[in-house]
C-alpha atoms as a PDB file:
ATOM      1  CA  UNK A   1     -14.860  -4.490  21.461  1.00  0.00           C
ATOM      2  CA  UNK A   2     -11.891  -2.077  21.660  1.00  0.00           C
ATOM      3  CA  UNK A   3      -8.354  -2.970  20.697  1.00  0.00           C
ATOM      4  CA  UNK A   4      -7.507  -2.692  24.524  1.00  0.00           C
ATOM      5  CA  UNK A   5     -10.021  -5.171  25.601  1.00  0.00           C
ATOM      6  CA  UNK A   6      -9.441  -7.833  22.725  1.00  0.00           C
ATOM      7  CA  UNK A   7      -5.628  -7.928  24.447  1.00  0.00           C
ATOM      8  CA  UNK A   8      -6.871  -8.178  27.994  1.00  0.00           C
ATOM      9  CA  UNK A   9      -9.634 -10.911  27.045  1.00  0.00           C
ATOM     10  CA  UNK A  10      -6.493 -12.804  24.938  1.00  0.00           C
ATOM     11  CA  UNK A  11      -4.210 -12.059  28.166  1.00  0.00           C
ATOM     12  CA  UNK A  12      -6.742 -13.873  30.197  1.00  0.00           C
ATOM     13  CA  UNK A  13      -7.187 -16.954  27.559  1.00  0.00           C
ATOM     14  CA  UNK A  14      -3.499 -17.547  27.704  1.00  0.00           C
ATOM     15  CA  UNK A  15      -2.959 -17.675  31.562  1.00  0.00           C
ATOM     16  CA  UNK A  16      -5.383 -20.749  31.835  1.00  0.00           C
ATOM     17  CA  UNK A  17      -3.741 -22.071  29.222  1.00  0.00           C
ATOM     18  CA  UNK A  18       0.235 -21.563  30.186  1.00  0.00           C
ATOM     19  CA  UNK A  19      -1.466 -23.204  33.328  1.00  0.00           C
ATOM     20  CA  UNK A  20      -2.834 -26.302  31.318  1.00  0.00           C
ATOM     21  CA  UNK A  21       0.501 -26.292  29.674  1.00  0.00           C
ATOM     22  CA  UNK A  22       2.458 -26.462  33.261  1.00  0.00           C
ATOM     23  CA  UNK A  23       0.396 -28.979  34.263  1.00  0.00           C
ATOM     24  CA  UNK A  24      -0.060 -31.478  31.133  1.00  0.00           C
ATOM     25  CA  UNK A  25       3.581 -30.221  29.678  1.00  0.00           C
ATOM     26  CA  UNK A  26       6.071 -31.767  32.285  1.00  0.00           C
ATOM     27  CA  UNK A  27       6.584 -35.111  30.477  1.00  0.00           C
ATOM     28  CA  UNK A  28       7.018 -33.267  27.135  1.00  0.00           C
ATOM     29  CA  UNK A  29      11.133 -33.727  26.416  1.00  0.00           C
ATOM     30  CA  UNK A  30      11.361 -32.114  22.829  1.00  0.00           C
ATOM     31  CA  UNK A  31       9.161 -29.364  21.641  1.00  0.00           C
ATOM     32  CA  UNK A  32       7.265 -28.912  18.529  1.00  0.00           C
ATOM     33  CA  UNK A  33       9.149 -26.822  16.019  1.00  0.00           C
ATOM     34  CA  UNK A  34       7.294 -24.141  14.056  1.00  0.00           C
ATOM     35  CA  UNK A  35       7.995 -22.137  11.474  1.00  0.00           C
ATOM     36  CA  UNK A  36       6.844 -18.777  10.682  1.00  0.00           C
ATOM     37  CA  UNK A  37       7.480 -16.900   7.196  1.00  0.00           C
ATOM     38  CA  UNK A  38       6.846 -13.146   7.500  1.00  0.00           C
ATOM     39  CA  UNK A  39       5.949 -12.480   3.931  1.00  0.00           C
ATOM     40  CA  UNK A  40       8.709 -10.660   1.545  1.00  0.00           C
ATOM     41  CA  UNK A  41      11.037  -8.696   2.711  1.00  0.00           C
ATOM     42  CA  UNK A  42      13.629  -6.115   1.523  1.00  0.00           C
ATOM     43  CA  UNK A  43      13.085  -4.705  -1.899  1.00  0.00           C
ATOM     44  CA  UNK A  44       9.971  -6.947  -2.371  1.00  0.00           C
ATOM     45  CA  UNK A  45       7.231  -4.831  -0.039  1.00  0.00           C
ATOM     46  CA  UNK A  46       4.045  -6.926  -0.846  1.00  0.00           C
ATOM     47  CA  UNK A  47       0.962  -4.694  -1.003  1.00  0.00           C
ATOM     48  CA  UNK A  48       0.954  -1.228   0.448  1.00  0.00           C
ATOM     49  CA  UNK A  49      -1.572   0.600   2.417  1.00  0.00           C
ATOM     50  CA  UNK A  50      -3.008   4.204   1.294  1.00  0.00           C
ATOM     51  CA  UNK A  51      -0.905   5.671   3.412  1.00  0.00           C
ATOM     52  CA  UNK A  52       2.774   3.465   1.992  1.00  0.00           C
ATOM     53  CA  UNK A  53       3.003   1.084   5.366  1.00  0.00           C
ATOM     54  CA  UNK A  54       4.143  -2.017   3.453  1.00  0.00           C
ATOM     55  CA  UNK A  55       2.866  -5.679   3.997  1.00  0.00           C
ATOM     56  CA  UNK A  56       6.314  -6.883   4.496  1.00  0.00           C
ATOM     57  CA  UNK A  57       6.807  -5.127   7.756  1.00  0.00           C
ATOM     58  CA  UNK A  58       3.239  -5.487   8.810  1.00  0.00           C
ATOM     59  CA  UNK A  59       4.029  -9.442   8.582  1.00  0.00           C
ATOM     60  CA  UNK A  60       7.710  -8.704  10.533  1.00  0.00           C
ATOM     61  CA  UNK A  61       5.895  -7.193  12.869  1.00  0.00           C
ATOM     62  CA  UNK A  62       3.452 -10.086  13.591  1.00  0.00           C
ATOM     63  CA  UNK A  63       5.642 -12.621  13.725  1.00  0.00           C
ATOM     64  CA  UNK A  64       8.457 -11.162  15.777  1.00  0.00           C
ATOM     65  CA  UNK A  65       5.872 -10.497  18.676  1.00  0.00           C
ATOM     66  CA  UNK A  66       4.754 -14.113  18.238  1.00  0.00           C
ATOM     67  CA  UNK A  67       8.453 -15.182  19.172  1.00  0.00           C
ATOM     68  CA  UNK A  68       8.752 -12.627  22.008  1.00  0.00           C
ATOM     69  CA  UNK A  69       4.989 -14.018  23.681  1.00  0.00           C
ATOM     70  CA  UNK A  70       6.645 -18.135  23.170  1.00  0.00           C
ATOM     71  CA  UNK A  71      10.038 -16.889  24.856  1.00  0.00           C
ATOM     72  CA  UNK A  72       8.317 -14.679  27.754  1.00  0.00           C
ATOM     73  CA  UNK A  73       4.602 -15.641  28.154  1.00  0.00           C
ATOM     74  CA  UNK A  74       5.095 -19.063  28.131  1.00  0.00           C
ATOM     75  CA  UNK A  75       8.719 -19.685  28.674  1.00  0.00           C
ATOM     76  CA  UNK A  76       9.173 -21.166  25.140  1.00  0.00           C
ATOM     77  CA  UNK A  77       6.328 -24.236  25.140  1.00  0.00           C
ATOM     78  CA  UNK A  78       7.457 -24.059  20.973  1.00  0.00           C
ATOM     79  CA  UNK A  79      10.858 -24.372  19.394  1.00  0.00           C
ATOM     80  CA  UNK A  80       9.799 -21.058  17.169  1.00  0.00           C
ATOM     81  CA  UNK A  81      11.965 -20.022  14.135  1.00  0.00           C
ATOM     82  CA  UNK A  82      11.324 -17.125  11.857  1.00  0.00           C
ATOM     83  CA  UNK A  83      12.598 -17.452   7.990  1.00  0.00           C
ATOM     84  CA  UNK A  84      13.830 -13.797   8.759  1.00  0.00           C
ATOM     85  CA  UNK A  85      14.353 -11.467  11.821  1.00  0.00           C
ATOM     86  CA  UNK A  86      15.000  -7.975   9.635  1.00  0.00           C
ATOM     87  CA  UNK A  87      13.439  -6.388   6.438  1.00  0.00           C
ATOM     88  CA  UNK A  88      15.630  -9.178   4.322  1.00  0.00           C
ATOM     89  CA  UNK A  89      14.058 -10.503   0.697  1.00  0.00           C
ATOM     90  CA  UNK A  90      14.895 -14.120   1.529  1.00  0.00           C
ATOM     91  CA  UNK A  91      14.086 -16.355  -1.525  1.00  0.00           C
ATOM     92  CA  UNK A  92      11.223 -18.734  -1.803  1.00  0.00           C
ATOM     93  CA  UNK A  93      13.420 -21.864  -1.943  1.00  0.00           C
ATOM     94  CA  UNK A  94      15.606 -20.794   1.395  1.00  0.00           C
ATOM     95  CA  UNK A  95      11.980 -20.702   3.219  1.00  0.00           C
ATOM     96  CA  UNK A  96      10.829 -23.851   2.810  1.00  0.00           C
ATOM     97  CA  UNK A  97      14.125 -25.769   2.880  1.00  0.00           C
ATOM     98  CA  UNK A  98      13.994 -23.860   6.614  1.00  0.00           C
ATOM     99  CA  UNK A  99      11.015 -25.800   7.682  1.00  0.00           C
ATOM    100  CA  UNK A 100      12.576 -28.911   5.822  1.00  0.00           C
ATOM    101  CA  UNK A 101      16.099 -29.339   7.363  1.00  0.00           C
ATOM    102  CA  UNK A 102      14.303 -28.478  10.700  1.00  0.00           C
ATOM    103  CA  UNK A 103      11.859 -31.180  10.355  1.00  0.00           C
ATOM    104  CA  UNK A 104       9.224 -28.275  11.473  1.00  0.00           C
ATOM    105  CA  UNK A 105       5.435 -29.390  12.457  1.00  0.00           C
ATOM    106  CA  UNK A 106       4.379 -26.296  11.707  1.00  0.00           C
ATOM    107  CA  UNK A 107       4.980 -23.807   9.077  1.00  0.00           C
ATOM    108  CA  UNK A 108       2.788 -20.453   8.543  1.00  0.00           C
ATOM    109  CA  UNK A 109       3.587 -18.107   6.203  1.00  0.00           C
ATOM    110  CA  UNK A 110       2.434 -15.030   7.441  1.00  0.00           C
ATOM    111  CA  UNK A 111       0.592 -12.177   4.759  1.00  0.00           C
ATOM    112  CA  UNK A 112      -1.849  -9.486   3.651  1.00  0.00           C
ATOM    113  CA  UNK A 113      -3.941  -9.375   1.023  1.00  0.00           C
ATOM    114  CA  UNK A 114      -5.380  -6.679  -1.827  1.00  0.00           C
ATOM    115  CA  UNK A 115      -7.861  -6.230  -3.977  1.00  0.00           C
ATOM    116  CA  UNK A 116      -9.424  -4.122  -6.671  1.00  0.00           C
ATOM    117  CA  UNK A 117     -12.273  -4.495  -5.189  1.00  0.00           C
ATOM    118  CA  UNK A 118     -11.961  -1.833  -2.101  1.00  0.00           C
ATOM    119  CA  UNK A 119     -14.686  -3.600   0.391  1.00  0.00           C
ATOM    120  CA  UNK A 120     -13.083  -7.140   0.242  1.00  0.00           C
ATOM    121  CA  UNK A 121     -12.370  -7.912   3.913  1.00  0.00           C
ATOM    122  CA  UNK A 122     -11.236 -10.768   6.137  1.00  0.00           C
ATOM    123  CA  UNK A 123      -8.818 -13.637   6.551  1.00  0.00           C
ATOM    124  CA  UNK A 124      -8.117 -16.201   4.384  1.00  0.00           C
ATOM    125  CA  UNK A 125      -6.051 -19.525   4.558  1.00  0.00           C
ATOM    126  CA  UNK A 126      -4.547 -21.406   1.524  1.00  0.00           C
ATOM    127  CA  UNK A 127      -3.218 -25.085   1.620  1.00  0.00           C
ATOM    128  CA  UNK A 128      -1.350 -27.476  -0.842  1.00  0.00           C
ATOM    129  CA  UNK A 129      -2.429 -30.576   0.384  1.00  0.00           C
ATOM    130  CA  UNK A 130       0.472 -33.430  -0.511  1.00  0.00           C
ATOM    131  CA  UNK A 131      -1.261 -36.446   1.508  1.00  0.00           C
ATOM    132  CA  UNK A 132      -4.679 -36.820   3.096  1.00  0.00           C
ATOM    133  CA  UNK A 133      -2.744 -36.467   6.574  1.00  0.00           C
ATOM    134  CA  UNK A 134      -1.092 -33.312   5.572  1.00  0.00           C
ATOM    135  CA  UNK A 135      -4.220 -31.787   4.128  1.00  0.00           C
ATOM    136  CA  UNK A 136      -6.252 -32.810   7.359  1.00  0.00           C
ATOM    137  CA  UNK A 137      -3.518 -31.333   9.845  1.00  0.00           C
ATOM    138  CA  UNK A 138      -3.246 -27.876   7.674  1.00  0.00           C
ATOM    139  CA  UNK A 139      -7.024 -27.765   7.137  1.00  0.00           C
ATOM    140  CA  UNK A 140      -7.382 -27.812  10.906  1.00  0.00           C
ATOM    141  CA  UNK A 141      -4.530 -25.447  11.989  1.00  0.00           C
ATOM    142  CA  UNK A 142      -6.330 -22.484  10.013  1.00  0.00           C
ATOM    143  CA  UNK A 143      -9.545 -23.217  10.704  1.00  0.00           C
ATOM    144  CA  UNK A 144      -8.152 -23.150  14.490  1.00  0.00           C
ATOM    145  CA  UNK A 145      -6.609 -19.754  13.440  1.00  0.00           C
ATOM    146  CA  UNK A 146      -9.059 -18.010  11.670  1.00  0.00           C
ATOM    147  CA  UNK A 147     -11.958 -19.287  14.476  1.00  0.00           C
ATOM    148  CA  UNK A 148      -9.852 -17.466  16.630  1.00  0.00           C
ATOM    149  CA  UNK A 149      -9.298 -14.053  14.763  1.00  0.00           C
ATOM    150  CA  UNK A 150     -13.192 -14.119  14.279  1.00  0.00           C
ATOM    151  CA  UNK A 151     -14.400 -15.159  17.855  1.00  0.00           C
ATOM    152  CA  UNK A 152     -11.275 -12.854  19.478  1.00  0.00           C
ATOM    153  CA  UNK A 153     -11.098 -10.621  17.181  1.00  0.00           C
ATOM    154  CA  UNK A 154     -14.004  -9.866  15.036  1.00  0.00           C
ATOM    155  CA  UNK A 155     -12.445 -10.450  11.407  1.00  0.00           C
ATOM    156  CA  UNK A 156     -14.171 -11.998   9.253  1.00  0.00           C
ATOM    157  CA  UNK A 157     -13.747 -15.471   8.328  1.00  0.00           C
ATOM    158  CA  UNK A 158     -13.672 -15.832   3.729  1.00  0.00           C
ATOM    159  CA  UNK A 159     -12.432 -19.773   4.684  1.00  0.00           C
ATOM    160  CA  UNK A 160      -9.971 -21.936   3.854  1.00  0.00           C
ATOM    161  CA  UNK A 161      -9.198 -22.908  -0.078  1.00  0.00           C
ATOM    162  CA  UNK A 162      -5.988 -23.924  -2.100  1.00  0.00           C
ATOM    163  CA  UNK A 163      -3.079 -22.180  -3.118  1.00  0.00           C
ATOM    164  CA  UNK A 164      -0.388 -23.183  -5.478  1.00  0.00           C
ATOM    165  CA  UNK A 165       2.208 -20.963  -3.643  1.00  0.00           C
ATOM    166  CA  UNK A 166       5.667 -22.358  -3.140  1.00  0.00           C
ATOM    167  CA  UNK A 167       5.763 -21.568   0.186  1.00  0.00           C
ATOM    168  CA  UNK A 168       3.067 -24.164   0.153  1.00  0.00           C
ATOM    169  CA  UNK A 169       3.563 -26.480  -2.804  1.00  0.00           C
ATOM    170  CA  UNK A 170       7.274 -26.750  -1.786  1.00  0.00           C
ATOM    171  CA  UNK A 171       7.210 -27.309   1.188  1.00  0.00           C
ATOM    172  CA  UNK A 172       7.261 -31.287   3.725  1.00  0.00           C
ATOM    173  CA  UNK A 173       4.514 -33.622   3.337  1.00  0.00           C
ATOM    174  CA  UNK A 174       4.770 -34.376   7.102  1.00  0.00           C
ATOM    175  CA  UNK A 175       4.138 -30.966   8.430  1.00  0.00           C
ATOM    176  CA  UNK A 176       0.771 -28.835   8.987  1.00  0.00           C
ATOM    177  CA  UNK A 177       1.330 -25.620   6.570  1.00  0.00           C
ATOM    178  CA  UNK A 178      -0.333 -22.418   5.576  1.00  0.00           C
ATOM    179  CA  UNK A 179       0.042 -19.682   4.172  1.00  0.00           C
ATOM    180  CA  UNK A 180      -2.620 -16.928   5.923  1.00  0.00           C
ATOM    181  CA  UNK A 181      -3.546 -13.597   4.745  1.00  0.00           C
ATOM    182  CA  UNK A 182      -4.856 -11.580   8.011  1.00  0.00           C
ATOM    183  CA  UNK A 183      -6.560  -8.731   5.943  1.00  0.00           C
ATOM    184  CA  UNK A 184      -7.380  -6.574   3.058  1.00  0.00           C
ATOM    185  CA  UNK A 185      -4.621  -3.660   2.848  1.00  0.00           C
ATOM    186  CA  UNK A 186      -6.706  -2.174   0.243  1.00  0.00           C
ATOM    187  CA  UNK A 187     -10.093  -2.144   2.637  1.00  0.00           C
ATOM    188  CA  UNK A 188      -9.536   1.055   4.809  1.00  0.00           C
ATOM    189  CA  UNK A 189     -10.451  -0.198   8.285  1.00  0.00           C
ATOM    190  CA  UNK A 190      -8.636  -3.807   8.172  1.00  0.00           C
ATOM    191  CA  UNK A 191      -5.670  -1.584   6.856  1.00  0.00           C
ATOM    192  CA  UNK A 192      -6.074   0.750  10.019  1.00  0.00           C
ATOM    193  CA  UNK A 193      -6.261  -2.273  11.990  1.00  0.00           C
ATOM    194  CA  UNK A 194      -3.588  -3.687  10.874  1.00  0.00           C
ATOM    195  CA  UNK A 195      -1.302  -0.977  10.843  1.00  0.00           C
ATOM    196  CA  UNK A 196      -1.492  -0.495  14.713  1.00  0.00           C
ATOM    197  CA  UNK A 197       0.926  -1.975  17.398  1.00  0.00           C
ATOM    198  CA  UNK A 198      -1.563  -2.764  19.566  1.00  0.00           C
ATOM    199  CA  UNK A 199      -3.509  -4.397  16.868  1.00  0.00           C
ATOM    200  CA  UNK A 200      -0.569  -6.105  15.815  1.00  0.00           C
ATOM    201  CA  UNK A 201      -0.509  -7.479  19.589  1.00  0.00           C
ATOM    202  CA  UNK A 202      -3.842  -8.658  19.567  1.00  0.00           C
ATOM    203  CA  UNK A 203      -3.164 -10.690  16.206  1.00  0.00           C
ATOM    204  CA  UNK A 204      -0.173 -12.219  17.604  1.00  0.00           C
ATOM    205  CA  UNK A 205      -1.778 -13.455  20.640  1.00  0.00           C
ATOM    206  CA  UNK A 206      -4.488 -15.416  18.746  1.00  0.00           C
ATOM    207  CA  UNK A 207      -1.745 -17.026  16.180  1.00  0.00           C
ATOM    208  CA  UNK A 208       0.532 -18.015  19.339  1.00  0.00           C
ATOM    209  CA  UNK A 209      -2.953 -19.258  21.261  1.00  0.00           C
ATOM    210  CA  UNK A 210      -3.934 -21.159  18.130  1.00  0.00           C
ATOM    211  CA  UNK A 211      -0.797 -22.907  17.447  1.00  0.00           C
ATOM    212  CA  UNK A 212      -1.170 -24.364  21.262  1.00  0.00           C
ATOM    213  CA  UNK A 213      -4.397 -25.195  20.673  1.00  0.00           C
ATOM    214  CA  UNK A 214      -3.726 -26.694  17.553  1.00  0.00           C
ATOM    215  CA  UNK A 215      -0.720 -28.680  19.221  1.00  0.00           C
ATOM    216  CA  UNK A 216      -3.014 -29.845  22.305  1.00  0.00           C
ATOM    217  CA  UNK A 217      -0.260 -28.194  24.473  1.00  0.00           C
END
């Protein structure tokens, strides 16, 4: 399935469910407050494609047009906060105590992977579990994710495993968090993929249709 299509099949997905979300949503006074962390920033650039496009602004990119789709699409169902809005090397600490003095229900930190190995491919989710709760709740929002990048999408699913990140390890026991790595930057088509605007899009739309999913919105 083409780029194109993905979007317009995603477009579709999300006007039953703003619909759902008008009609189940009314009694709803405070909304859930997520997090995302676009990975790096400033003179930290992550991994880098062959061609020098930099994880940190493939991530950026992601996560900004998640916030745009909760403040247009849906007329802000989420109270959405990034950890930063421009290429900005924010430090580990300052991202979780985000999520922390927010009280945030979810946090994703948002990646891209690389590998020696030039064929690895596909998404992967890592977890800290601090309490049976939190490791239940995390579990389940990337499984809801990744479902949807490989039913949507078509990207492999390489499952969900643990992570001693700070990002993760730091961060609330009472919150659902992950950190997710949406491709391979070293594997030549995900890195294509990924690269694209339109691609970008398509992403977006199945992290934003997750997370309401995810929060039975």
């Amino acid at each position: 399935m083409s780029t194109l299509n993905q979007i317009i099949v995603l477009l579709f997905c999300l006007v039953f469910l703003n619909l759902s979300y008008a009609q189940n949503g009314k009694d709803k006074t405070i909304n859930p407050i997520v997090v995302i962390d676009p990975g790096h920033g400033g003179k930290d650039a992550g991994a880098t494609t062959r061609n020098g496009i930099k994880e940190k602004d493939i991530a950026l990119g992601i996560a900004s047009k998640i916030v745009v789709l909760n403040n247009t699409l849906f007329k802000d169902p989420l109270m959405l906060f990034l950890t930063r809005y421009t290429d900005t090397l924010i430090s580990l600490g300052d991202r979780t105590q985000l999520a922390k003095k927010l009280k945030a229900d979810i946090f994703i930190s948002i990646h891209c992977n690389q590998a020696i190995n030039r064929t690895a491919s596909g998404t992967e989710v890592f977890i800290h579990p601090k309490s049976e709760v939190q490791a239940e709740e995390s579990a389940y929002l990337g499984f809801t994710i990744q479902k949807g990048l490989a039913d949507l999408l078509g990207i492999k699913d390489r499952g969900i495993k643990y992570g001693n990140f700070q990002v993760l390890r730091d961060n609330d026991y009472s919150n659902a968090t992950i950190l997710l790595e949406l491709g391979f930057l070293s594997q030549t088509d995900e890195a294509i993929y990924l690269t694209k605007e339109e691609s970008q899009n398509a992403v977006a739309l199945v992290v934003f249709k997750s997370i309401i999913e995810f929060l039975e919105l």
